[in-house]
N, C-alpha and C. Protein backbone atom coordinates (compact mmCIF):
# COMPACT_ATOMS: atom_id res chain seq x y z
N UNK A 1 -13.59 14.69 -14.73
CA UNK A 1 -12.50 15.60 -14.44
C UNK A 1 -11.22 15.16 -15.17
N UNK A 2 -11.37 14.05 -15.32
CA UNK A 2 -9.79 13.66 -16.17
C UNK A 2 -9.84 13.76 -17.40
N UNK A 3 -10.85 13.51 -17.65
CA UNK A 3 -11.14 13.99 -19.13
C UNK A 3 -10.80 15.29 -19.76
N UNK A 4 -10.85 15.96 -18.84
CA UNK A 4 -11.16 17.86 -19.07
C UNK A 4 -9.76 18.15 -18.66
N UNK A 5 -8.80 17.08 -18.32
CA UNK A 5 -7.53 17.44 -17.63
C UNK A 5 -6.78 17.48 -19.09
N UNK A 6 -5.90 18.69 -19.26
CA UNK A 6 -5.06 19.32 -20.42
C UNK A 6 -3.91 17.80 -20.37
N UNK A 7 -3.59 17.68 -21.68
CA UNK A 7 -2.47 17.12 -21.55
C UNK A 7 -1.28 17.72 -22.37
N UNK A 8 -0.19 18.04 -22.19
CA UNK A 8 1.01 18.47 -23.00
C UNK A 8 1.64 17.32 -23.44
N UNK A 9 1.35 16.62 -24.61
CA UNK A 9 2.12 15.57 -25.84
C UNK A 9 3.72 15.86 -25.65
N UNK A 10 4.18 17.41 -25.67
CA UNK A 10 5.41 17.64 -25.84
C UNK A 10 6.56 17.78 -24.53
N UNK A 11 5.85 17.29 -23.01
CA UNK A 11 6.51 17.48 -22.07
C UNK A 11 7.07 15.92 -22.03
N UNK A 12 7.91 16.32 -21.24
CA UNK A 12 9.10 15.12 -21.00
C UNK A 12 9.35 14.74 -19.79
N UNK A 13 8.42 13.59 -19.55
CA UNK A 13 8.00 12.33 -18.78
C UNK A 13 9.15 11.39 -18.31
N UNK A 14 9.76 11.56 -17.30
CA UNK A 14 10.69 10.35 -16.85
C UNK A 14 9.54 9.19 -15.79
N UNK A 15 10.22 8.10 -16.56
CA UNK A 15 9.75 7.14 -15.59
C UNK A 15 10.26 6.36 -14.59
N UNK A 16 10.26 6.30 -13.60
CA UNK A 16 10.78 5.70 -11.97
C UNK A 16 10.28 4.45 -11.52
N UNK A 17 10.96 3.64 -11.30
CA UNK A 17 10.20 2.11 -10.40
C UNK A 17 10.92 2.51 -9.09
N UNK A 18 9.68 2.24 -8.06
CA UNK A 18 9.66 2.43 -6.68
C UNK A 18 9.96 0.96 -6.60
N UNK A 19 10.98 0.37 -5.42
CA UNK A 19 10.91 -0.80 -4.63
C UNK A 19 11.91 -0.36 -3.74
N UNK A 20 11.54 -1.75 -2.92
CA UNK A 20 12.39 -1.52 -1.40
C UNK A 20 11.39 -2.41 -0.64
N UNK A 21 11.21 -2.35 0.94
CA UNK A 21 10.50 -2.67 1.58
C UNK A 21 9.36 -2.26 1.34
N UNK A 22 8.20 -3.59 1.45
CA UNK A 22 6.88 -3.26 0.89
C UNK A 22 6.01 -2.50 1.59
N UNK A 23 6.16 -2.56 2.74
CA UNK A 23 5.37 -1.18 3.54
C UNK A 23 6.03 0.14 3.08
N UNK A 24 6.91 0.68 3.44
CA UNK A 24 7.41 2.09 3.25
C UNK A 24 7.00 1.83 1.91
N UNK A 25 7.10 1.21 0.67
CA UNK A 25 7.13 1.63 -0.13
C UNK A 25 5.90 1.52 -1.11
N UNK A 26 4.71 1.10 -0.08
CA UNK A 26 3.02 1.17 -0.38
C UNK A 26 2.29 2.22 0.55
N UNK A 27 2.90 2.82 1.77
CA UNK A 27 2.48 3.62 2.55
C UNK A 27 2.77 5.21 2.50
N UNK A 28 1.66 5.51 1.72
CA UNK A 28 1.84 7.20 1.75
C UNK A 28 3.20 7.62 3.20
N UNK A 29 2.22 7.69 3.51
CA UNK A 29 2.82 8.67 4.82
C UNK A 29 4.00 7.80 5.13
N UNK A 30 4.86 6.82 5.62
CA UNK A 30 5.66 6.59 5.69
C UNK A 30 6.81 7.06 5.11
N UNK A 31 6.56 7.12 3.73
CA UNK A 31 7.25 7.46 2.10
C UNK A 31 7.25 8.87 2.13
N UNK A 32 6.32 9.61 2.76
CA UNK A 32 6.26 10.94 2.35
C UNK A 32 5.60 11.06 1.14
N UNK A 33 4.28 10.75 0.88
CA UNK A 33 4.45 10.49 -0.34
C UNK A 33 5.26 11.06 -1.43
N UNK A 34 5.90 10.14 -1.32
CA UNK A 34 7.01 9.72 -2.82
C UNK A 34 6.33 9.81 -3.87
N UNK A 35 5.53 9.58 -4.19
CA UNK A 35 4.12 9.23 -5.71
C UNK A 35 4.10 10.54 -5.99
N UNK A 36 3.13 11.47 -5.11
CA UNK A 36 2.65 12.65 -5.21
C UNK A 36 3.94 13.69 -5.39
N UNK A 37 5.17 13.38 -4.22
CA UNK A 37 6.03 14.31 -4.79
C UNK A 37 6.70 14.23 -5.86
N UNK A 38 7.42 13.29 -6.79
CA UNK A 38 7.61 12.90 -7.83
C UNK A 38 7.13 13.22 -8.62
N UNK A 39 5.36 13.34 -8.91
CA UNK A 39 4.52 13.52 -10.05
C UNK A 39 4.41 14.94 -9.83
N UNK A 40 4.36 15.89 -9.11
CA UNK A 40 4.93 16.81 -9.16
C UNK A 40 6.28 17.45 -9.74
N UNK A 41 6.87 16.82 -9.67
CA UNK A 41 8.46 17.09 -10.74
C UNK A 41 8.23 16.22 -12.32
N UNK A 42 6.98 15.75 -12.79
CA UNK A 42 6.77 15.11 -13.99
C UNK A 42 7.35 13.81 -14.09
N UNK A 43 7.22 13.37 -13.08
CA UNK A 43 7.74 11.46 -12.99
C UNK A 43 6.89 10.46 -12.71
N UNK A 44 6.31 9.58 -13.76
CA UNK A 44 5.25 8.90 -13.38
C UNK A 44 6.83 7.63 -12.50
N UNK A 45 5.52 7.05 -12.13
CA UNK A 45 6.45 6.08 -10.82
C UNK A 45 5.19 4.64 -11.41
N UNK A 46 5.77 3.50 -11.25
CA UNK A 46 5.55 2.08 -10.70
C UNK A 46 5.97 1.29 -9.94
N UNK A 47 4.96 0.77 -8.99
CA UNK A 47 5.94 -0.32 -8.04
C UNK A 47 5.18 -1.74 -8.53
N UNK A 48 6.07 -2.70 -8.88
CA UNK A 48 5.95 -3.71 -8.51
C UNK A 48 5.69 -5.11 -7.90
N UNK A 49 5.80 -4.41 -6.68
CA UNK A 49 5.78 -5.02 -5.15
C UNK A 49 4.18 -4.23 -4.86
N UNK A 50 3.36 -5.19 -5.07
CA UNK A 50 2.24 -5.21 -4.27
C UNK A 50 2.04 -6.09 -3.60
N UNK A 51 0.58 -5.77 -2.61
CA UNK A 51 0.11 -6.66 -1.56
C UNK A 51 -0.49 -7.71 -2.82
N UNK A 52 -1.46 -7.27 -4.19
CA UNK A 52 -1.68 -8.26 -4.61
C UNK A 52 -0.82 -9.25 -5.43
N UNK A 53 0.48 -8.70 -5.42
CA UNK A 53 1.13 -9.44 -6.40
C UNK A 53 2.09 -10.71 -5.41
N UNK A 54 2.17 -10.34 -4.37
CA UNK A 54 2.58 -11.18 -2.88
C UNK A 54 1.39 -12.68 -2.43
N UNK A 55 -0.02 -11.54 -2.46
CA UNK A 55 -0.83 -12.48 -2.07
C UNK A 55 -1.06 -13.52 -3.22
N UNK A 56 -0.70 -13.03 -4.43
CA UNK A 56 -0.90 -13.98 -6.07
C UNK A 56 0.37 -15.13 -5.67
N UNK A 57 1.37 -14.47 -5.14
CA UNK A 57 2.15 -15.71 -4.94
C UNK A 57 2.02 -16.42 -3.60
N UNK A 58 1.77 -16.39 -2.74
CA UNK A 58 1.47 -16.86 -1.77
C UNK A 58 0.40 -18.04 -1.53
N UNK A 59 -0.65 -17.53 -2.42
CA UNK A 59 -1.83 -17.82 -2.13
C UNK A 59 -2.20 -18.88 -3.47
N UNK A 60 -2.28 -18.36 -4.72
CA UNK A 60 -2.54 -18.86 -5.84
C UNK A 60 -1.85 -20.32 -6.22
N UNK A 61 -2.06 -21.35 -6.12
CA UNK A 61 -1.24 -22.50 -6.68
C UNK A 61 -0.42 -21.87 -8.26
N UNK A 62 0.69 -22.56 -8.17
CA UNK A 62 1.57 -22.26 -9.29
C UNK A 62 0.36 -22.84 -10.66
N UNK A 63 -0.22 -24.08 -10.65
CA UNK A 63 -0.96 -24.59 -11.77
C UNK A 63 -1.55 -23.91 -12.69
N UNK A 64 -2.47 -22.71 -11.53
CA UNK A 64 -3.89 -21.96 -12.31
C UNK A 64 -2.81 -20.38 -12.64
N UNK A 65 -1.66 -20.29 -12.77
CA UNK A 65 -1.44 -19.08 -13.01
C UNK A 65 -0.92 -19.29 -14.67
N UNK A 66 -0.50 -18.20 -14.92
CA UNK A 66 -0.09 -17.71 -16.74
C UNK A 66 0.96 -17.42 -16.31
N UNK A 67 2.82 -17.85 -17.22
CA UNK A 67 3.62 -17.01 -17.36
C UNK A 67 4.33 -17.28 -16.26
N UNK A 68 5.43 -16.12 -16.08
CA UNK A 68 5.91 -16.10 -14.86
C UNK A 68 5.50 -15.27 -13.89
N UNK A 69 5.42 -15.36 -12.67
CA UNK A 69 4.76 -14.73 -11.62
C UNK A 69 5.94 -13.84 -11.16
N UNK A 70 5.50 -12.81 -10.32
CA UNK A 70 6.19 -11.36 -10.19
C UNK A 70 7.85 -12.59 -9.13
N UNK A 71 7.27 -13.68 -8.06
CA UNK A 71 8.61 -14.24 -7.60
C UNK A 71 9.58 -15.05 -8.01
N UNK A 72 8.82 -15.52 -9.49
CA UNK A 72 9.62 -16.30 -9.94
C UNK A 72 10.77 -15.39 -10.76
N UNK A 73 10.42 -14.79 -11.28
CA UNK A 73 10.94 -13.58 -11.79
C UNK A 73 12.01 -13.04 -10.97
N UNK A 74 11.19 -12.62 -9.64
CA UNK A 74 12.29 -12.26 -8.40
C UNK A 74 14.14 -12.90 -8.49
N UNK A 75 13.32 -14.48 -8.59
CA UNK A 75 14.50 -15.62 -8.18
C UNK A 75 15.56 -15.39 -9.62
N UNK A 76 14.78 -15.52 -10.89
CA UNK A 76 15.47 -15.46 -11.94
C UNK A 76 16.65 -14.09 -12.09
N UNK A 77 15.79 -13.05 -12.26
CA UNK A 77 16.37 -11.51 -12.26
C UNK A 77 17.92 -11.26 -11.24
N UNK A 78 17.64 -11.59 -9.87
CA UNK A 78 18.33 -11.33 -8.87
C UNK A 78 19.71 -12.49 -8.71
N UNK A 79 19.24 -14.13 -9.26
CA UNK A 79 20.48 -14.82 -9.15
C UNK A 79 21.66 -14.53 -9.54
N UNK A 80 22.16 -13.69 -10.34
CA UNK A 80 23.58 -13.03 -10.63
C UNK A 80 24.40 -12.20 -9.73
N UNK A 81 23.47 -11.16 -8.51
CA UNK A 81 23.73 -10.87 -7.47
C UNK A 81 23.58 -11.53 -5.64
N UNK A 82 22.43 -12.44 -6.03
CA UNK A 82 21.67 -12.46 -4.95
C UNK A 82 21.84 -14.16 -5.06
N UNK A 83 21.99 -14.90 -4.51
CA UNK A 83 22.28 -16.55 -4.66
C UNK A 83 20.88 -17.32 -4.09
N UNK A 84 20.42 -16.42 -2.90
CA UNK A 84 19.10 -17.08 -2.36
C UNK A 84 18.48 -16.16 -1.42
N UNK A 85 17.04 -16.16 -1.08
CA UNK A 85 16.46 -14.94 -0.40
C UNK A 85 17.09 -15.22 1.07
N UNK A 86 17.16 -13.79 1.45
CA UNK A 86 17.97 -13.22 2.53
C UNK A 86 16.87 -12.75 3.60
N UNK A 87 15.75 -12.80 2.81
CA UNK A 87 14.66 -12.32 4.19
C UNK A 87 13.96 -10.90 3.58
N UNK A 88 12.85 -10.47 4.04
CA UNK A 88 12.38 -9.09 3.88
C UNK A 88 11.92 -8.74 2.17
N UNK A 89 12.24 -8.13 1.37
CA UNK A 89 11.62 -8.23 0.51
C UNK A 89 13.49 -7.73 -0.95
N UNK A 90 14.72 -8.11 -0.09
CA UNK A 90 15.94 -7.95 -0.41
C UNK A 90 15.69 -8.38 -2.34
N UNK A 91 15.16 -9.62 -2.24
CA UNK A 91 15.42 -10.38 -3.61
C UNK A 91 15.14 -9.55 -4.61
N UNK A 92 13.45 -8.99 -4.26
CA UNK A 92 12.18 -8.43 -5.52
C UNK A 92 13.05 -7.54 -5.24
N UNK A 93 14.01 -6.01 -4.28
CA UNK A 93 14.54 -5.29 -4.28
C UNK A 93 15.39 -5.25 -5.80
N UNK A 94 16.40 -6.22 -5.57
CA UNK A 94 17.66 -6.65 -6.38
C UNK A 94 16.86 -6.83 -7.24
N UNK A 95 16.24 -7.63 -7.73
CA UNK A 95 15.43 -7.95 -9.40
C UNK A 95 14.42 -7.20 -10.00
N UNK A 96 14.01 -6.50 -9.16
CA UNK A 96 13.41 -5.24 -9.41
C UNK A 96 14.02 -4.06 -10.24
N UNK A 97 15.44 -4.03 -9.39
CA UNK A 97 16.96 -3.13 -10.51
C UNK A 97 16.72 -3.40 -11.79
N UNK A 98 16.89 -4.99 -11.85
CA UNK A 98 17.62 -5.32 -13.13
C UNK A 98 16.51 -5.33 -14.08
N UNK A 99 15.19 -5.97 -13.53
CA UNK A 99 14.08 -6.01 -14.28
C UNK A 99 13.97 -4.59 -15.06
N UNK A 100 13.72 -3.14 -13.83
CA UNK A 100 13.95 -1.75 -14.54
C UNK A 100 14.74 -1.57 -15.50
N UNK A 101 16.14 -1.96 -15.61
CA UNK A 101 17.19 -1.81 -16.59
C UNK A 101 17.40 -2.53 -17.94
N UNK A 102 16.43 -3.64 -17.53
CA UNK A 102 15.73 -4.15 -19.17
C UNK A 102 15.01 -3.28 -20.20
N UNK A 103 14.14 -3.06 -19.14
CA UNK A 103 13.07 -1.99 -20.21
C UNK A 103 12.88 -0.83 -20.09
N UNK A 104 14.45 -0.19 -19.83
CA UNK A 104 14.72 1.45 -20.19
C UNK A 104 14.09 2.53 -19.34
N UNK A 105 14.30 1.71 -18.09
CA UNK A 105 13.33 2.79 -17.18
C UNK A 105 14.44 3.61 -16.95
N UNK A 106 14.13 5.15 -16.89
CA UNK A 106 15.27 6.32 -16.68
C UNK A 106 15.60 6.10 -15.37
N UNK A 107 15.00 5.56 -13.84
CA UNK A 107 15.68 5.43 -12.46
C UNK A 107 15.09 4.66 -11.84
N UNK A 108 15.58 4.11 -10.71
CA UNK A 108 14.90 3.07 -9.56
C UNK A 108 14.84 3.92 -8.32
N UNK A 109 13.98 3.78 -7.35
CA UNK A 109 14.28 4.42 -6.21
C UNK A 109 13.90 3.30 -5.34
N UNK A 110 14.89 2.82 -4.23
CA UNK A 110 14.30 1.93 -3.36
C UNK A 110 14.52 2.72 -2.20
N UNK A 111 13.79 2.96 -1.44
CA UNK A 111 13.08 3.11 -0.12
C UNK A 111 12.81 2.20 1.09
N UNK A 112 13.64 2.58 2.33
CA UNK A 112 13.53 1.47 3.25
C UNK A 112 13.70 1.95 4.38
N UNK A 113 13.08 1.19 5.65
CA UNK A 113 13.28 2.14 6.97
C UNK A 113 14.21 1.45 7.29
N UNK A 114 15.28 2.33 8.14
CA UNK A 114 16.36 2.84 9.07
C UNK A 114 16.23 1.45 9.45
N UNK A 115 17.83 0.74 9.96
CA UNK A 115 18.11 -0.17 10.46
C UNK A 115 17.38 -1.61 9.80
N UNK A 116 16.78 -1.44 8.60
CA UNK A 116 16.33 -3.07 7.71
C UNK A 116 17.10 -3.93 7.67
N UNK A 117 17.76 -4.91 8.12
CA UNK A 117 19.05 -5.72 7.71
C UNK A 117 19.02 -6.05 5.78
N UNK A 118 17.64 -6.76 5.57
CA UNK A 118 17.79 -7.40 4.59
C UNK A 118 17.88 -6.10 3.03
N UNK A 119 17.20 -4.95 4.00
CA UNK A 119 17.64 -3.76 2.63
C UNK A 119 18.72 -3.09 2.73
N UNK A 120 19.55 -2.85 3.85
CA UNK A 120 20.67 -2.89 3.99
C UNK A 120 22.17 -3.58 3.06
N UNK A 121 21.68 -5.35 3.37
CA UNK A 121 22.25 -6.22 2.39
C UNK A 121 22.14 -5.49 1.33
N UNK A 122 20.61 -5.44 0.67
CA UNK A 122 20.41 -4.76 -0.73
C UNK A 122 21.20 -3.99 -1.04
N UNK A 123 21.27 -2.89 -0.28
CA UNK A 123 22.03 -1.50 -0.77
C UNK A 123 23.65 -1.53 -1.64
N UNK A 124 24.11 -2.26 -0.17
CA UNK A 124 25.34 -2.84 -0.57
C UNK A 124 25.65 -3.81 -1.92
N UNK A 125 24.65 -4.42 -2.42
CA UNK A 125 24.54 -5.23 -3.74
C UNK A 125 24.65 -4.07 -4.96
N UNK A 126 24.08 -3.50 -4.63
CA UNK A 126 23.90 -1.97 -5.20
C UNK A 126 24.76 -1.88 -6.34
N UNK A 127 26.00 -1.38 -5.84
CA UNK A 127 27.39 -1.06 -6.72
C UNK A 127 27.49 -2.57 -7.42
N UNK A 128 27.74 -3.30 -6.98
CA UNK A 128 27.95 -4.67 -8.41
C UNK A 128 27.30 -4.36 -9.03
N UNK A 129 25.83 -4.38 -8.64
CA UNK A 129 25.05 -4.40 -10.66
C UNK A 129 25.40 -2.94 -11.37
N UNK A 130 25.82 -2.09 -10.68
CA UNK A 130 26.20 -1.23 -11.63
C UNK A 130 27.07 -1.40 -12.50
N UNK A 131 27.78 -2.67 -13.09
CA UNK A 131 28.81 -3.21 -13.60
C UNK A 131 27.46 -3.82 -15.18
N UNK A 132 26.92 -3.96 -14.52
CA UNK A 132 26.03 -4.66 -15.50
C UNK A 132 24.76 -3.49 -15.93
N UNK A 133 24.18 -3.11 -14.92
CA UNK A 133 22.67 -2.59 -15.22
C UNK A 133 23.23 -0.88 -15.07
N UNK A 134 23.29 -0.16 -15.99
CA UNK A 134 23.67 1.63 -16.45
C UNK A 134 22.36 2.18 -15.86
N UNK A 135 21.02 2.18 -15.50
CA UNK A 135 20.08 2.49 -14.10
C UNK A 135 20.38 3.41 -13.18
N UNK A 136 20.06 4.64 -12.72
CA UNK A 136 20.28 5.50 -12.17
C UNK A 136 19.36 4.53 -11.31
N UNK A 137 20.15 4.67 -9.68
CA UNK A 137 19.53 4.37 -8.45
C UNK A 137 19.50 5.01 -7.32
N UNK A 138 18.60 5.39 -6.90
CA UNK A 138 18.61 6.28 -5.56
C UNK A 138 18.28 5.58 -4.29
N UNK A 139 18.76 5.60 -2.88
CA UNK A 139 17.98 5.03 -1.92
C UNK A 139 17.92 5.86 -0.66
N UNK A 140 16.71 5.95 -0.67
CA UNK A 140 15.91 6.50 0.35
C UNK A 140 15.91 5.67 1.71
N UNK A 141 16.64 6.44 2.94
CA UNK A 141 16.36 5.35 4.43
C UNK A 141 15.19 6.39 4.56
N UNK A 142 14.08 5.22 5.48
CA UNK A 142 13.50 6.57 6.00
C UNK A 142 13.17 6.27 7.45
N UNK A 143 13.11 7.19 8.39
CA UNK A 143 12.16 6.88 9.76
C UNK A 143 11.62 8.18 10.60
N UNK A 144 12.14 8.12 11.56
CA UNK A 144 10.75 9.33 12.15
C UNK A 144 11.92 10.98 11.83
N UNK A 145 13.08 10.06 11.85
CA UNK A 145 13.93 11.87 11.48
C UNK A 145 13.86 12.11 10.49
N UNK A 146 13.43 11.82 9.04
CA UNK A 146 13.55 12.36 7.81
C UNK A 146 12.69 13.33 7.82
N UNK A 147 13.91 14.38 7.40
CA UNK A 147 12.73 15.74 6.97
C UNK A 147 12.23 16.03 5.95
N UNK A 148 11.51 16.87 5.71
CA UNK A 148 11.19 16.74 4.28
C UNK A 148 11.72 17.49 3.23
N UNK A 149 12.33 18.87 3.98
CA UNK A 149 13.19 19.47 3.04
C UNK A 149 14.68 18.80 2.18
N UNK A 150 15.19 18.41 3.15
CA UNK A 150 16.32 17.68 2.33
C UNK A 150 15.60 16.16 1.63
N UNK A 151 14.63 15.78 1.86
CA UNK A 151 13.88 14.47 1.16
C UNK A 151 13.34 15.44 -0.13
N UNK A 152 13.03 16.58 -0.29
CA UNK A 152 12.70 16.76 -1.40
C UNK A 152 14.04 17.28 -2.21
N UNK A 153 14.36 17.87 -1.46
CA UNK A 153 16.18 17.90 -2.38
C UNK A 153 16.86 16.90 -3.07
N UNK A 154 16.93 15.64 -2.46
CA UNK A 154 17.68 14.15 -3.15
C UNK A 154 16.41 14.04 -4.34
N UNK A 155 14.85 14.53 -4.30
CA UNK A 155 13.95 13.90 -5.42
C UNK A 155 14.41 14.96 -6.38
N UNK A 156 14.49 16.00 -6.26
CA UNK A 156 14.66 17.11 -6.84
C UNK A 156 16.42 16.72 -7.85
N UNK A 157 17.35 16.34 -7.17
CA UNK A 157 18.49 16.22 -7.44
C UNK A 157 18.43 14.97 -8.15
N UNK A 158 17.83 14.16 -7.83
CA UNK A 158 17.93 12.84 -9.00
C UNK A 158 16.99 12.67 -9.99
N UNK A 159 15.92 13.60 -10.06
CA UNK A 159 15.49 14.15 -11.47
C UNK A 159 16.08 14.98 -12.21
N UNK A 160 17.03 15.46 -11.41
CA UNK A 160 17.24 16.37 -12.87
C UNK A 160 18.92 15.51 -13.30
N UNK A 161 18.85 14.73 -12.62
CA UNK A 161 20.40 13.54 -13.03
C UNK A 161 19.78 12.83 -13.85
N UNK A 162 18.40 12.32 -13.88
CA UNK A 162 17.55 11.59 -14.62
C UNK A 162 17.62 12.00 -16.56
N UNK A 163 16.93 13.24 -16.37
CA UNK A 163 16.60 14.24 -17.03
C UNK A 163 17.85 14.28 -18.01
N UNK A 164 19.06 14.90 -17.47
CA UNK A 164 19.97 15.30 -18.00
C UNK A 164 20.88 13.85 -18.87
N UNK A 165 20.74 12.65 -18.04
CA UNK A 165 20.89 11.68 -18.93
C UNK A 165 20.05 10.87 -20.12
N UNK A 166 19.13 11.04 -19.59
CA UNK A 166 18.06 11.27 -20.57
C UNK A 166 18.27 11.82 -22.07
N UNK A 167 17.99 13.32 -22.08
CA UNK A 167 18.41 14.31 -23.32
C UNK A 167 20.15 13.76 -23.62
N UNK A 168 20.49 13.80 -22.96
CA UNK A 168 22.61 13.04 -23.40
C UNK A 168 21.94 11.68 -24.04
N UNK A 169 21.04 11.06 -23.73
CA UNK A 169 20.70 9.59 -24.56
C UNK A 169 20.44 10.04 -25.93
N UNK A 170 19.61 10.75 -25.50
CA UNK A 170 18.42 11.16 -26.58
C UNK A 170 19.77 12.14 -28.24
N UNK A 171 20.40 12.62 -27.42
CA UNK A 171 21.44 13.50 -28.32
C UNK A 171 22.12 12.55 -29.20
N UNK A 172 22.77 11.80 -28.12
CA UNK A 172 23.80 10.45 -28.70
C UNK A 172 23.49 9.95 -29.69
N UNK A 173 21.96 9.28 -29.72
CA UNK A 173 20.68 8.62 -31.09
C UNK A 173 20.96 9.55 -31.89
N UNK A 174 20.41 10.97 -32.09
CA UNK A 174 20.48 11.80 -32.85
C UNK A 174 21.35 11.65 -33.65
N UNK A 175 23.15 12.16 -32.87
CA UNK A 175 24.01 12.03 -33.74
C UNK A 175 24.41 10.70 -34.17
N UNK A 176 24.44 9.63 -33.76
CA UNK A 176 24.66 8.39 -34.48
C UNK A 176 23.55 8.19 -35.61
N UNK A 177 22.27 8.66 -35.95
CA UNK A 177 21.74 8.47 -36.83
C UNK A 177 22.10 9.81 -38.09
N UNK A 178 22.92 10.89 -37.79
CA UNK A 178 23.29 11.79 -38.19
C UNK A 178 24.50 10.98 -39.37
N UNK A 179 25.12 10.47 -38.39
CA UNK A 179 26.43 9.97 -38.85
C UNK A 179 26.20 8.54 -40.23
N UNK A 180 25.38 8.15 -39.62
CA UNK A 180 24.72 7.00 -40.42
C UNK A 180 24.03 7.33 -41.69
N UNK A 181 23.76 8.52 -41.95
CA UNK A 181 22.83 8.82 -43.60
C UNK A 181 23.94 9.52 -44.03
């Protein structure tokens, strides 16, 4: 079936990193799925924050691994905002941003239920790195009152903020290579 699935070369694909708290933000239904509604508006999504990439650090001795591991990374990425973990999954939150804003991801969305202290902290970290990391960021609280109509409105509304900075990137290149021949 995927095979036989059409693909359009010429549509225009934004890409999203999901983080936040690692349940809401591995649990369909919690999330609403977020995945499914997103890829519906043409946004592939990645998260980061897995159970296996937790249990790789947890579990795995540092010796037998390659590279840097998704927490060491955490610690590195996040020390400019974040001085030392705060609890919950705050750090990979914060370095998760910056990590996205390295490699040109068009938005972040972190996702977290109502009353989290340590994504809370996060949120608030928020505005500093915007000094540093240009990352469109959205954050999603969620708990048993989120509806889904206005939850699809904020996805709806920060794709097309996505989108629209996007093509303004994409223009900018244009004319600076315009200007340049």
């Amino acid at each position: 079936m995927i095979k036989e699935t059409p693909i359009d070369e010429k549509r225009d694909v934004l890409n999203v990193d999901i983080t936040g708290e690692i349940f809401i933000v591995l649990d369909p239904f919690s999330n609403q799925n977020i995945n499914r509604e997103l890829g519906r508006m043409g946004v592939q999504t990645r998260t980061s924050l897995t159970v296996s990439s937790f249990l790789k650090d947890a579990i795995i001795p540092k010796w037998f691994k390659k590279g840097e591991t998704h927490l060491e990374r955490a610690f590195r990425l996040a020390r400019p905002y974040l001085m030392r973990d705060i609890g919950g999954d705050s750090l990979e939150s914060i370095s998760d941003v910056a990590f996205a804003d390295q490699r040109g991801i068009d938005g972040i969305i972190h996702v977290s239920p109502f009353t989290c202290m340590p994504e809370i902290v996060t949120q608030n970290i928020f505005p500093k790195m915007r000094e540093n990391c240009e990352i469109p960021i959205l954050t999603l609280i969620m708990d048993e009152q989120t509806g889904k109509a206005g939850y699809i409105t904020r996805l709806e509304a920060f794709t097309d903020l996505m989108r629209r900075r996007k093509r303004k990137k994409l223009q900018e290149e244009k004319d600076s290579q315009k200007d340049n021949k």
